[in-house]
PDB file of N, CA and C in Angstrom:
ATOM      1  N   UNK A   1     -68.622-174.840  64.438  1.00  0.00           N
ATOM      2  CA  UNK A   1     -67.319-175.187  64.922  1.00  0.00           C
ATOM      3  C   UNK A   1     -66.265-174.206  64.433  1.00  0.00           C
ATOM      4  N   UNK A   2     -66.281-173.866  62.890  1.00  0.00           N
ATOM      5  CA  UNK A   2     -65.253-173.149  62.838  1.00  0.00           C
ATOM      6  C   UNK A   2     -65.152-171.618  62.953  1.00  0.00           C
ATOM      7  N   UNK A   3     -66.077-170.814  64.285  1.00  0.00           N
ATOM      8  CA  UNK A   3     -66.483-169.975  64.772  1.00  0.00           C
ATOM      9  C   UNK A   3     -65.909-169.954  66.159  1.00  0.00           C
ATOM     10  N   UNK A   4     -65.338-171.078  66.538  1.00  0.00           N
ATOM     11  CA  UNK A   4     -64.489-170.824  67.968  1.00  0.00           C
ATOM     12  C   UNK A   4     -62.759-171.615  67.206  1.00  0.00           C
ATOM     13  N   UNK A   5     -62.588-171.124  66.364  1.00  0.00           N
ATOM     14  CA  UNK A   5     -61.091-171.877  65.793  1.00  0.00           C
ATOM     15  C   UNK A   5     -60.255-170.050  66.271  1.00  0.00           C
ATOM     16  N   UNK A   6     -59.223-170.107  67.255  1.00  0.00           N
ATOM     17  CA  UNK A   6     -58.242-169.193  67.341  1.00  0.00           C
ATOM     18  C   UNK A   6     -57.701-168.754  65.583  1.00  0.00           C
ATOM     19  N   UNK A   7     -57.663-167.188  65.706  1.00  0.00           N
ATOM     20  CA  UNK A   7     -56.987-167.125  64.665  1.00  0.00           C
ATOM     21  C   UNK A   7     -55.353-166.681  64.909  1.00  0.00           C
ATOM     22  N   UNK A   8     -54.689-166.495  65.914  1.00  0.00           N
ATOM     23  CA  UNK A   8     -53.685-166.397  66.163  1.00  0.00           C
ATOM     24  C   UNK A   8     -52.620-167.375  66.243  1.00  0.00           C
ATOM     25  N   UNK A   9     -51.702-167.095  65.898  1.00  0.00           N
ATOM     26  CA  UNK A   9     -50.523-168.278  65.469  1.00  0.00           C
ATOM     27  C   UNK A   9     -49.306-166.987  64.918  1.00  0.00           C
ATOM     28  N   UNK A  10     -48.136-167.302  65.573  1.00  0.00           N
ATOM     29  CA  UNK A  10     -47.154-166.242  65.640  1.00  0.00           C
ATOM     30  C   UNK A  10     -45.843-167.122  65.095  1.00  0.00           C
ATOM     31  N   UNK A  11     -44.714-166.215  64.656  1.00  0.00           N
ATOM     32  CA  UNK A  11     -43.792-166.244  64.061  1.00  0.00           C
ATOM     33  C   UNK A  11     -42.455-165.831  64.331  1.00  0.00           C
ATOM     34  N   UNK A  12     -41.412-166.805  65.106  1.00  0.00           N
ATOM     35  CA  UNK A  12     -40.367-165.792  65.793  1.00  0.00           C
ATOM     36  C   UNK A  12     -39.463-164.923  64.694  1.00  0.00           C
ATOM     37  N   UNK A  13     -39.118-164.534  65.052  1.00  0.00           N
ATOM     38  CA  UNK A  13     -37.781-163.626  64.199  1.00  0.00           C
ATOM     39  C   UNK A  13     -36.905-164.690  63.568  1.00  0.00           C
ATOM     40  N   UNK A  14     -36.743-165.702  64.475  1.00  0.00           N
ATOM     41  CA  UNK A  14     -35.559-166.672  64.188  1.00  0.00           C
ATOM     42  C   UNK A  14     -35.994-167.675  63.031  1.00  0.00           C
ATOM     43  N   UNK A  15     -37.384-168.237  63.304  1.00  0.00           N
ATOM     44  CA  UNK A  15     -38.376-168.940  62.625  1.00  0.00           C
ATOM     45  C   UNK A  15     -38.349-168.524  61.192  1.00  0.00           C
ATOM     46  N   UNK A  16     -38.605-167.292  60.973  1.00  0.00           N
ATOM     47  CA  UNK A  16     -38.975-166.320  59.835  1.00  0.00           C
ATOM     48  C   UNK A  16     -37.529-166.377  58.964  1.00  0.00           C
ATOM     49  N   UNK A  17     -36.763-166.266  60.234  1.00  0.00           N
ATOM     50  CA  UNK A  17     -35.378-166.216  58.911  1.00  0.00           C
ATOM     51  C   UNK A  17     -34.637-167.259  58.754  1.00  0.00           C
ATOM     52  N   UNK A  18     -34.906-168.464  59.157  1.00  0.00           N
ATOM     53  CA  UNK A  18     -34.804-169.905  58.849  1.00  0.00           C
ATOM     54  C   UNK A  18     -35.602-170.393  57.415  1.00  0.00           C
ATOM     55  N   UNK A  19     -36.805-170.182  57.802  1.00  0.00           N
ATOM     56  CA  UNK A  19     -37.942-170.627  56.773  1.00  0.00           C
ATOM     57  C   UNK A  19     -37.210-169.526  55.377  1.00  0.00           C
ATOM     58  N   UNK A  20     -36.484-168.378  55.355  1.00  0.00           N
ATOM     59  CA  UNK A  20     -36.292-167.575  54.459  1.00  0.00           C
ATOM     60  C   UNK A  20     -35.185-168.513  53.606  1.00  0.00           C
ATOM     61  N   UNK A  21     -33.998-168.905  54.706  1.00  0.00           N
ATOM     62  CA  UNK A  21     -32.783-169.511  53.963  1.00  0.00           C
ATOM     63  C   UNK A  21     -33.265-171.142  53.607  1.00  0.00           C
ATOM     64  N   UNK A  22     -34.288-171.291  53.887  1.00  0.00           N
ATOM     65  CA  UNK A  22     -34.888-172.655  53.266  1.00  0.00           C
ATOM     66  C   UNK A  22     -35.350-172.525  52.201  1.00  0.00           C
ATOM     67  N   UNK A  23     -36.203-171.173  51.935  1.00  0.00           N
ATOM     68  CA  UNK A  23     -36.440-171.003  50.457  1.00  0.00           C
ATOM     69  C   UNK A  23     -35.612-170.978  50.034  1.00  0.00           C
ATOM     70  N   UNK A  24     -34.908-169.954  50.050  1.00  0.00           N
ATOM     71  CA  UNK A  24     -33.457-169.688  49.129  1.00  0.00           C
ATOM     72  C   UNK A  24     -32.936-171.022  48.597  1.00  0.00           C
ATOM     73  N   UNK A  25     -32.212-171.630  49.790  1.00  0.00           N
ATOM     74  CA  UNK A  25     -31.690-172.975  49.392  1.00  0.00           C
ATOM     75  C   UNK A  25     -32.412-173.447  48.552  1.00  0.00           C
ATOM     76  N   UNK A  26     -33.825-173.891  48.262  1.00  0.00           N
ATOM     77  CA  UNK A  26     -34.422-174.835  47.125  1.00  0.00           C
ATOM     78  C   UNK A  26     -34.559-174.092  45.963  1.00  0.00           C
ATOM     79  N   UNK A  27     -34.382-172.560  45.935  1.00  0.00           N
ATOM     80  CA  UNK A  27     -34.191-171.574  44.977  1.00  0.00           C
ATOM     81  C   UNK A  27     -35.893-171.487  44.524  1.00  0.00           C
ATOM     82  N   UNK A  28     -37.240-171.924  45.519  1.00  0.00           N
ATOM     83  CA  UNK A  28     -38.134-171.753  45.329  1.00  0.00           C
ATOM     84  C   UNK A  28     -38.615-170.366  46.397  1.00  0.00           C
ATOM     85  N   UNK A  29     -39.049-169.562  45.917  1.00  0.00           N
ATOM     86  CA  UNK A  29     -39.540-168.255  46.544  1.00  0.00           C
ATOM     87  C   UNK A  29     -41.198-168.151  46.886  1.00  0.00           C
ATOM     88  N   UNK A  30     -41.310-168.917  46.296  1.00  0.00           N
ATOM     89  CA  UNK A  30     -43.118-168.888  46.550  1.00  0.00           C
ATOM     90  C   UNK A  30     -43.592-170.173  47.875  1.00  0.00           C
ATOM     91  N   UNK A  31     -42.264-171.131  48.044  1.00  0.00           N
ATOM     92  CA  UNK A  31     -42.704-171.697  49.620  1.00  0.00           C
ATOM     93  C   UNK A  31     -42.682-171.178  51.102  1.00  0.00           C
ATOM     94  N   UNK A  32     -43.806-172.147  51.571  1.00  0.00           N
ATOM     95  CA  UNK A  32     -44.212-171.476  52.749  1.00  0.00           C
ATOM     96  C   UNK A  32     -43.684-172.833  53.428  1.00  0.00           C
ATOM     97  N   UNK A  33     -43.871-172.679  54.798  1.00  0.00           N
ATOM     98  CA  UNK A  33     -43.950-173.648  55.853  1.00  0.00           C
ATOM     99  C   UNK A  33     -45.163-173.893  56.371  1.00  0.00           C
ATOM    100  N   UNK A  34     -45.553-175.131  56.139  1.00  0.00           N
ATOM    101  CA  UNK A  34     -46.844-175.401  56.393  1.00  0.00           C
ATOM    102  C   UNK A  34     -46.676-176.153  57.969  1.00  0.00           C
ATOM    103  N   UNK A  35     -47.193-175.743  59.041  1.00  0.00           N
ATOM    104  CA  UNK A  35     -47.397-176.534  60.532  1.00  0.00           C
ATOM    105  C   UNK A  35     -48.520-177.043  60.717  1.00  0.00           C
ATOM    106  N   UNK A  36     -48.557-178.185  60.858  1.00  0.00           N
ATOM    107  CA  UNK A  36     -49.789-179.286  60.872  1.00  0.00           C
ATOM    108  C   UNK A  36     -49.595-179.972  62.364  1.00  0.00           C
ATOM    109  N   UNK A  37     -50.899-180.601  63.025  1.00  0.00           N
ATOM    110  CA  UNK A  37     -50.970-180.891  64.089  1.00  0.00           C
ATOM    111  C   UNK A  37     -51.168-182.953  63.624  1.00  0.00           C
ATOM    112  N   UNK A  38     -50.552-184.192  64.201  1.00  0.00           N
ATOM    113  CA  UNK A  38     -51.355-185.017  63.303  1.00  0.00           C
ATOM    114  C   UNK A  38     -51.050-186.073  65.233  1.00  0.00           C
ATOM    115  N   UNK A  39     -52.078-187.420  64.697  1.00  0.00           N
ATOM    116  CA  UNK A  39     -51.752-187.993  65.887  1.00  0.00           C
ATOM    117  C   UNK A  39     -50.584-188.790  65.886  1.00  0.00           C
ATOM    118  N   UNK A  40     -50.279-189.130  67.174  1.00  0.00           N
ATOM    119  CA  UNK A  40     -48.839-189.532  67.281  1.00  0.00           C
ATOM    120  C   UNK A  40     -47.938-189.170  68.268  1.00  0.00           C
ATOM    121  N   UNK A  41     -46.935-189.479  68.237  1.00  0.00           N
ATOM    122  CA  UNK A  41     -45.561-188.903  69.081  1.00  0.00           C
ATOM    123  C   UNK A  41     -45.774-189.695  70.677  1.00  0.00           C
ATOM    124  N   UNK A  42     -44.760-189.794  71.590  1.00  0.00           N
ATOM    125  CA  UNK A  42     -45.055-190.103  72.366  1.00  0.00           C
ATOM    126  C   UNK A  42     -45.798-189.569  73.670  1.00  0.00           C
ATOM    127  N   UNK A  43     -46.684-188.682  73.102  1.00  0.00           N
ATOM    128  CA  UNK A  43     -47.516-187.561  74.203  1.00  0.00           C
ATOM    129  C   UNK A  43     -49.170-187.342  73.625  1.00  0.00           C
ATOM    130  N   UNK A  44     -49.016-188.067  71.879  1.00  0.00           N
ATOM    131  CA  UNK A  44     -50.583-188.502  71.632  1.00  0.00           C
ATOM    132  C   UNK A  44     -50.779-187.364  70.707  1.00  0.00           C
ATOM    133  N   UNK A  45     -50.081-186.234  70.216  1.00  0.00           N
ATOM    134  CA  UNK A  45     -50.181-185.513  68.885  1.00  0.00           C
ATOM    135  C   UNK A  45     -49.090-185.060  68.574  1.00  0.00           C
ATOM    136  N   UNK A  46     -48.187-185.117  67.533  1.00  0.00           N
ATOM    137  CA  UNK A  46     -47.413-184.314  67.153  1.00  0.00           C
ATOM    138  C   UNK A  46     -47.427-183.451  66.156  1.00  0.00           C
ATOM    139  N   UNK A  47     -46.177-182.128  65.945  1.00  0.00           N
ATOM    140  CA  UNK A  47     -46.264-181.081  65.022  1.00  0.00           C
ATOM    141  C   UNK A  47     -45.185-181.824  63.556  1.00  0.00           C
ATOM    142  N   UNK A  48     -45.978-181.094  62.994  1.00  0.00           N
ATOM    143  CA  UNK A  48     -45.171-181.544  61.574  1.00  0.00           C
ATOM    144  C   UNK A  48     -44.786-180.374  60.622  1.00  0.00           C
ATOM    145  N   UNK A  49     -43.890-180.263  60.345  1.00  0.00           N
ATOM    146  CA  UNK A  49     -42.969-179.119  59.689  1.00  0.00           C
ATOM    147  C   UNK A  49     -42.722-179.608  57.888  1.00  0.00           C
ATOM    148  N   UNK A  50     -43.146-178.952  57.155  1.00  0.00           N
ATOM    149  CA  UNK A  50     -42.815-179.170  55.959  1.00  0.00           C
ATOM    150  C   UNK A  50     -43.323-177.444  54.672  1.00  0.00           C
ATOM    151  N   UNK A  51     -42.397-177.971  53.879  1.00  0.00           N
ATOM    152  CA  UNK A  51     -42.425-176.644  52.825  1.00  0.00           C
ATOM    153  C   UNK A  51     -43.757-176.694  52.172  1.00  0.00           C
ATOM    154  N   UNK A  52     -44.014-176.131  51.398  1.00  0.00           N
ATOM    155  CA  UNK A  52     -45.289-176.459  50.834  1.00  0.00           C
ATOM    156  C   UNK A  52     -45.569-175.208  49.635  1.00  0.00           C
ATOM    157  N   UNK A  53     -46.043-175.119  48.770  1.00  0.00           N
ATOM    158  CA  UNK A  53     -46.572-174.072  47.486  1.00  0.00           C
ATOM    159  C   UNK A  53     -48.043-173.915  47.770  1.00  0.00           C
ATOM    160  N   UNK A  54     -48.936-174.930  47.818  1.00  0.00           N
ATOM    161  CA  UNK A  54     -50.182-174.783  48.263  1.00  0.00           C
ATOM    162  C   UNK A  54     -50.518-174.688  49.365  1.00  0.00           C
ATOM    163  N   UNK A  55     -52.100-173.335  49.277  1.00  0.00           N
ATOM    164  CA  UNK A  55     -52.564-173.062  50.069  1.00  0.00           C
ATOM    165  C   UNK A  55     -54.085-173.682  50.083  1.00  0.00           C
ATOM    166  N   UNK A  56     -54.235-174.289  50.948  1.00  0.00           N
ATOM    167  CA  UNK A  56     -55.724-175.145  50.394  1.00  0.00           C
ATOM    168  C   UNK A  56     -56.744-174.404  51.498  1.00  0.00           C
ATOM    169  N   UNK A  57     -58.476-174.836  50.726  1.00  0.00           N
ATOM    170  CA  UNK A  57     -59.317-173.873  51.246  1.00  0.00           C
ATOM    171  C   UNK A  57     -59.299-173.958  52.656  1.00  0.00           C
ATOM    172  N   UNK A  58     -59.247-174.928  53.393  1.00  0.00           N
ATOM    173  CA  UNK A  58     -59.132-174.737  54.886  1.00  0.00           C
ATOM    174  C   UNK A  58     -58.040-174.078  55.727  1.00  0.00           C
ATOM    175  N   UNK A  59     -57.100-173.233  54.932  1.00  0.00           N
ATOM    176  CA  UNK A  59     -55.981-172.899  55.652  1.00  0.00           C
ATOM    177  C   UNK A  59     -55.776-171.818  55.886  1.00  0.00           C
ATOM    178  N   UNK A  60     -55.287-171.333  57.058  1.00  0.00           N
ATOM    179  CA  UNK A  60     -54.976-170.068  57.625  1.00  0.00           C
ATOM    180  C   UNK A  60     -53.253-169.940  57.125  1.00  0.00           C
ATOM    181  N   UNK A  61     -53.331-168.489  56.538  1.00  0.00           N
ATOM    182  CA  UNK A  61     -51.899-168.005  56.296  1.00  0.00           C
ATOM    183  C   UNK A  61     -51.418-167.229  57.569  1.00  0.00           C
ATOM    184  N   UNK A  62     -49.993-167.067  57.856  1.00  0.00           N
ATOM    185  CA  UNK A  62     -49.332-166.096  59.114  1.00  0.00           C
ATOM    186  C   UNK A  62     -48.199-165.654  58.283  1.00  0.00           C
ATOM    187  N   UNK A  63     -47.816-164.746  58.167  1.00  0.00           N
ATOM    188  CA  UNK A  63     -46.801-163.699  57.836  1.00  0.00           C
ATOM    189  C   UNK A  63     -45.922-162.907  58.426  1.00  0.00           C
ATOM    190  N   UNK A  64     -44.663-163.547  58.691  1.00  0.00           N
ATOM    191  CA  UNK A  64     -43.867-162.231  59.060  1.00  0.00           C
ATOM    192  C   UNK A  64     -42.047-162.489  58.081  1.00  0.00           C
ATOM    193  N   UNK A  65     -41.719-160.902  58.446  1.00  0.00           N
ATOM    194  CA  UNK A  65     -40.909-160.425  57.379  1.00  0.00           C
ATOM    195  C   UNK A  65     -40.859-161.744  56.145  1.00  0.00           C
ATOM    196  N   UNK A  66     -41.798-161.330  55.266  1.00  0.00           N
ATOM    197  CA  UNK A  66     -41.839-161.505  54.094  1.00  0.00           C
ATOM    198  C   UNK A  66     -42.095-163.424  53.812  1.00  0.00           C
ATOM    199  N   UNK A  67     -42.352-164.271  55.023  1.00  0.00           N
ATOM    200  CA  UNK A  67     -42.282-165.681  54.880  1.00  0.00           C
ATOM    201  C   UNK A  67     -43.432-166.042  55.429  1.00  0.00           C
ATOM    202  N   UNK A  68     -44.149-166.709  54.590  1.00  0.00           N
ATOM    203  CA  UNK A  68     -45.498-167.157  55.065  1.00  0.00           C
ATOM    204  C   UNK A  68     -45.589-168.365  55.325  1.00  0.00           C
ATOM    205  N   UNK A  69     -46.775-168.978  57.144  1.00  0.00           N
ATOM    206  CA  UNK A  69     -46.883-170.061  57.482  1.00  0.00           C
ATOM    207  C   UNK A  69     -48.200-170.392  57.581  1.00  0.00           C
ATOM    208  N   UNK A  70     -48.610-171.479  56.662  1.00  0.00           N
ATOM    209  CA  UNK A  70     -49.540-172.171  56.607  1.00  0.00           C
ATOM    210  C   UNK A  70     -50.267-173.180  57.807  1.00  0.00           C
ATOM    211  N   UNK A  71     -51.279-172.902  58.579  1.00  0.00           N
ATOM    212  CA  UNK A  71     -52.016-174.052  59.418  1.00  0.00           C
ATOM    213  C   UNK A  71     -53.327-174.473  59.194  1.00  0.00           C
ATOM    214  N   UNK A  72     -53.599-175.448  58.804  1.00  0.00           N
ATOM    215  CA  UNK A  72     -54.929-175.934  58.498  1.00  0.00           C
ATOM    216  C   UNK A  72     -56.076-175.785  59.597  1.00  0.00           C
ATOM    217  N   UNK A  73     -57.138-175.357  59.169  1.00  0.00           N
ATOM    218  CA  UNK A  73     -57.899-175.053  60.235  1.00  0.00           C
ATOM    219  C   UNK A  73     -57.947-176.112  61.492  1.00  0.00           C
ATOM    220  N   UNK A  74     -57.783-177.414  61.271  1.00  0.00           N
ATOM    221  CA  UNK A  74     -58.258-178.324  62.362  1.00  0.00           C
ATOM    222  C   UNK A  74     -57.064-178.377  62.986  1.00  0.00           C
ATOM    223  N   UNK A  75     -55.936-178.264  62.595  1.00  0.00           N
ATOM    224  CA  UNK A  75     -54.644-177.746  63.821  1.00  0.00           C
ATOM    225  C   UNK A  75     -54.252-176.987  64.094  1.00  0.00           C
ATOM    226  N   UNK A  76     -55.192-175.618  64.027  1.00  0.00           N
ATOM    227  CA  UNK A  76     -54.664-174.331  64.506  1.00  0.00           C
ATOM    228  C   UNK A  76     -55.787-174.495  65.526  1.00  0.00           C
ATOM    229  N   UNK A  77     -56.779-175.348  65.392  1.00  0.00           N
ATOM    230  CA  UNK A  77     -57.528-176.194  66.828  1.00  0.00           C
ATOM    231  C   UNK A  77     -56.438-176.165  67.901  1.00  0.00           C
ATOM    232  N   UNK A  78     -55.340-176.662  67.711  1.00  0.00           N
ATOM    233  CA  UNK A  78     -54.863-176.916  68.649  1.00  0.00           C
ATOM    234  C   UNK A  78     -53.190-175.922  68.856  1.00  0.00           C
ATOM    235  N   UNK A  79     -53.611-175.419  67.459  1.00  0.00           N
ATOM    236  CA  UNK A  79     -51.696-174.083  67.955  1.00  0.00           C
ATOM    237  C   UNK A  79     -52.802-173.342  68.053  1.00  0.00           C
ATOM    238  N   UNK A  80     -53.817-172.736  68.059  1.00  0.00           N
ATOM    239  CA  UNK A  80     -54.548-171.317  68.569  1.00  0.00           C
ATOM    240  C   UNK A  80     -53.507-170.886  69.871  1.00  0.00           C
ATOM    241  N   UNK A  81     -52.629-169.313  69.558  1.00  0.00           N
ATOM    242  CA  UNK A  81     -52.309-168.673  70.378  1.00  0.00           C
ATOM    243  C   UNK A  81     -50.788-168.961  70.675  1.00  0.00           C
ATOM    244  N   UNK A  82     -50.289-169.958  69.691  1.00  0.00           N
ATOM    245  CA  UNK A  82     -48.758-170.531  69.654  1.00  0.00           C
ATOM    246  C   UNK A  82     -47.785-169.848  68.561  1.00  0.00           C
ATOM    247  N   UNK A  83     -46.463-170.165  69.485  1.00  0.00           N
ATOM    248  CA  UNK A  83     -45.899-169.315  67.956  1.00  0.00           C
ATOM    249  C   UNK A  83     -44.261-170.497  67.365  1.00  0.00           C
ATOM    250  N   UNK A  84     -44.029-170.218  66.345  1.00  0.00           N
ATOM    251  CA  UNK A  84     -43.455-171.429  65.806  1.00  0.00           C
ATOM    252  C   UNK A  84     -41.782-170.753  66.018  1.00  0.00           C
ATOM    253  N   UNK A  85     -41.336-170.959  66.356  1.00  0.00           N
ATOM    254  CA  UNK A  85     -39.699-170.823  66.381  1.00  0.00           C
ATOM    255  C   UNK A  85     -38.855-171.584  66.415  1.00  0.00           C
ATOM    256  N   UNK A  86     -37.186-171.033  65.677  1.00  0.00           N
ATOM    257  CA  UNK A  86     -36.181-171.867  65.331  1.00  0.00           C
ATOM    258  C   UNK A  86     -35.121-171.765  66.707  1.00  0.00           C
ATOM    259  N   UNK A  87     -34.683-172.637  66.977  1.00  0.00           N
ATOM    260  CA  UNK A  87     -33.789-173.404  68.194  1.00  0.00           C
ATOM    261  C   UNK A  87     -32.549-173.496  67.724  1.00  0.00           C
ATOM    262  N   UNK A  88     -31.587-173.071  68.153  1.00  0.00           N
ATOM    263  CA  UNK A  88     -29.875-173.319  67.771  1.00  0.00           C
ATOM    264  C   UNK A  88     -29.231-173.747  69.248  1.00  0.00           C
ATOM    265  N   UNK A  89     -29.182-174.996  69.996  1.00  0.00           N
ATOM    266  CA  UNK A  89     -28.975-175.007  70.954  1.00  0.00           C
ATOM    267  C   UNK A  89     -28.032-176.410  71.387  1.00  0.00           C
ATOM    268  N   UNK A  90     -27.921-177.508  72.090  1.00  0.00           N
ATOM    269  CA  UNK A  90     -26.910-178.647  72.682  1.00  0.00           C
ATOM    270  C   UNK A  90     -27.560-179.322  71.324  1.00  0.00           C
ATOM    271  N   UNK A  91     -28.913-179.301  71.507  1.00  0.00           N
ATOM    272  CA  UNK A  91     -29.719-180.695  70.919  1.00  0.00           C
ATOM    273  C   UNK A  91     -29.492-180.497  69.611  1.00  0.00           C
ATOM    274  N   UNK A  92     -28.678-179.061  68.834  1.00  0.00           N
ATOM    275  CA  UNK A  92     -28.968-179.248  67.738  1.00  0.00           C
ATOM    276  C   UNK A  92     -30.053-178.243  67.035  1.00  0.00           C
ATOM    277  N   UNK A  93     -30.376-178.050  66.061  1.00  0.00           N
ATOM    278  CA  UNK A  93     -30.945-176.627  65.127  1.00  0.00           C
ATOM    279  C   UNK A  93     -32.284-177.853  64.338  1.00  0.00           C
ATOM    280  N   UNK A  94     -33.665-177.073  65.366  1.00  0.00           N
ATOM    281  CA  UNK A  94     -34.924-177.386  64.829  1.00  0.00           C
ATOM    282  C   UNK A  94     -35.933-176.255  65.528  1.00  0.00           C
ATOM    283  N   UNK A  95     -36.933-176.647  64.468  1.00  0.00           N
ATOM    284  CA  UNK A  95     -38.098-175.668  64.686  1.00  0.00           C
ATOM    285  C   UNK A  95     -39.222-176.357  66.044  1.00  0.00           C
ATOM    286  N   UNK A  96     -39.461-175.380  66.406  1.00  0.00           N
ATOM    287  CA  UNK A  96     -40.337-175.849  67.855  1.00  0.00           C
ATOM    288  C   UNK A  96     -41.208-174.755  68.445  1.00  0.00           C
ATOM    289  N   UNK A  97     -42.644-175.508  68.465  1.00  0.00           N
ATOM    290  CA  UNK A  97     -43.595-174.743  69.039  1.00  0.00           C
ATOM    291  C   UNK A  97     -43.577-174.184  70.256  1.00  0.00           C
ATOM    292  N   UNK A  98     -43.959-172.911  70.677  1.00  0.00           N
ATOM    293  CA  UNK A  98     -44.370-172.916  72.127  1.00  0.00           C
ATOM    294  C   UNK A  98     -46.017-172.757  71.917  1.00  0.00           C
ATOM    295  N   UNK A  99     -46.472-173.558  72.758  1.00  0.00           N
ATOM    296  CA  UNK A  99     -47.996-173.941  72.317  1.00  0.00           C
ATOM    297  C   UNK A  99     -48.825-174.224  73.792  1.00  0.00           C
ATOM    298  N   UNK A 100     -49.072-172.627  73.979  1.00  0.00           N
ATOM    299  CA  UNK A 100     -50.070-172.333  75.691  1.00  0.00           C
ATOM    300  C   UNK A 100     -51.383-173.542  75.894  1.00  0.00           C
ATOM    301  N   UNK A 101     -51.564-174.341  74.494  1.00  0.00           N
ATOM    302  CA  UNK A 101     -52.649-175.345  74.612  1.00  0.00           C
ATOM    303  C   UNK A 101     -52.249-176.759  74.864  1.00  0.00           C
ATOM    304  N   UNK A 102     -50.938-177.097  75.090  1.00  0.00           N
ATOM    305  CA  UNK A 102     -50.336-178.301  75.181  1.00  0.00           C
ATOM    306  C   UNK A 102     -50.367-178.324  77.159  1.00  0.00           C
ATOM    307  N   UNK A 103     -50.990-179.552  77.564  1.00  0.00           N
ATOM    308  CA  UNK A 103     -50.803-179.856  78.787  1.00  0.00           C
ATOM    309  C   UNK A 103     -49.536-180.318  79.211  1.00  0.00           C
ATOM    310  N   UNK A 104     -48.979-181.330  78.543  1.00  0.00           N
ATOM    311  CA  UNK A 104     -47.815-181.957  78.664  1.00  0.00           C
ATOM    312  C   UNK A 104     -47.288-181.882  77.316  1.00  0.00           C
ATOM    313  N   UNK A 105     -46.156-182.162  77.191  1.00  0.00           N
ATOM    314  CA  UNK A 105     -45.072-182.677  76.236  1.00  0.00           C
ATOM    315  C   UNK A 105     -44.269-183.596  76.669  1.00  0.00           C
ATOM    316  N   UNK A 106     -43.372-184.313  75.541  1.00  0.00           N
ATOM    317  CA  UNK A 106     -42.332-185.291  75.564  1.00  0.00           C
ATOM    318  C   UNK A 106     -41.260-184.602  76.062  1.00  0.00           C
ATOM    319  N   UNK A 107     -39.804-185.364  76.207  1.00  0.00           N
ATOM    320  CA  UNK A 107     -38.924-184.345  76.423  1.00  0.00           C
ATOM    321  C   UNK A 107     -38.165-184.219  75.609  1.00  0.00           C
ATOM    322  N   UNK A 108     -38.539-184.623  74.248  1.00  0.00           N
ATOM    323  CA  UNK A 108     -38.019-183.893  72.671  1.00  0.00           C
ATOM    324  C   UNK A 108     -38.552-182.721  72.208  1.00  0.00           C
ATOM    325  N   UNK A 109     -39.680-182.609  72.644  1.00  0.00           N
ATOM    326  CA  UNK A 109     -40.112-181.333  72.776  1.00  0.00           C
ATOM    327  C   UNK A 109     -41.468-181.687  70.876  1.00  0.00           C
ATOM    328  N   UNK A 110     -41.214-182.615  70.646  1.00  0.00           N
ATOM    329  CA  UNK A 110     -41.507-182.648  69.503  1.00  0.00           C
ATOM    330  C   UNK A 110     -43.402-183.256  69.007  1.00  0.00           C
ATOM    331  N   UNK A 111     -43.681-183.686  70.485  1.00  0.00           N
ATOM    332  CA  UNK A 111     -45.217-184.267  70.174  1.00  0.00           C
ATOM    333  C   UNK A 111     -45.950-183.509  72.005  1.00  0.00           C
ATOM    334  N   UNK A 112     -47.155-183.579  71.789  1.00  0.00           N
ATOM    335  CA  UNK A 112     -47.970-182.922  72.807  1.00  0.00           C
ATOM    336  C   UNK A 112     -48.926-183.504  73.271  1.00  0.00           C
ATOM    337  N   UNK A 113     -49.347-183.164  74.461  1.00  0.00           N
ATOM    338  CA  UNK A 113     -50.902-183.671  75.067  1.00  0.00           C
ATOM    339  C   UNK A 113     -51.674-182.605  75.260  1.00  0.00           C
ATOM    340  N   UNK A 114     -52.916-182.730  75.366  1.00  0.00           N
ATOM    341  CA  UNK A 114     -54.123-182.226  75.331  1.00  0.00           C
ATOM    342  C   UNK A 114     -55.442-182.655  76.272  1.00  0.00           C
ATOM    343  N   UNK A 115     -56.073-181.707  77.265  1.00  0.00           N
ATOM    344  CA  UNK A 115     -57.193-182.174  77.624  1.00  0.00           C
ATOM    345  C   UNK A 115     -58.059-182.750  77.181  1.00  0.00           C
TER     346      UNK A 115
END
């Protein structure tokens, strides 16, 4: 199984320098943003956004300018080929996947469906 897990998972510019002034703010330099896939939301999986220090053995690291994002192998099952970016827009300033493996979504944009 974990011989067909995508290793791609991308990082916008905007993403990268969000996750930067989040470190800063906690004045911790060694956190990452960890993106996890879990069930839920009103579309039957949602993404979950949180800081994190550990890197545990199942996890894939992504890197760009200098901020690293953590996905555990069994939900990069499902971001294989997605990339995580920050939103400044009507609704308000959050992070949001674009994720080529999601059939449907909610219209929060915040949970997904899957074949």
């Amino acid at each position: 199984m974990h011989d067909t897990i995508a290793t791609s998972f991308s990082i916008s510019a905007s993403a990268a320098k969000r996750i930067a002034a989040l470190k800063a703010a906690e004045g911790k330099p060694e956190l990452m943003m960890r993106v996890a896939v879990s069930g839920g939301g009103c579309s039957g999986f949602k993404y979950e956004y949180n800081l994190d220090s550990t890197i545990n053995a199942d996890d894939r690291v992504f890197e760009r300018d200098g901020v690293k994002v953590v996905v555990d192998e069994t939900s990069l099952e499902f971001l294989g080929n997605a990339e995580l970016d920050f939103k400044e827009d009507l609704m308000g300033s959050y992070f949001a996947v674009s994720n080529p493996n999601a059939k449907s979504s909610c219209g929060c944009g915040a949970s997904f469906a899957v074949d």
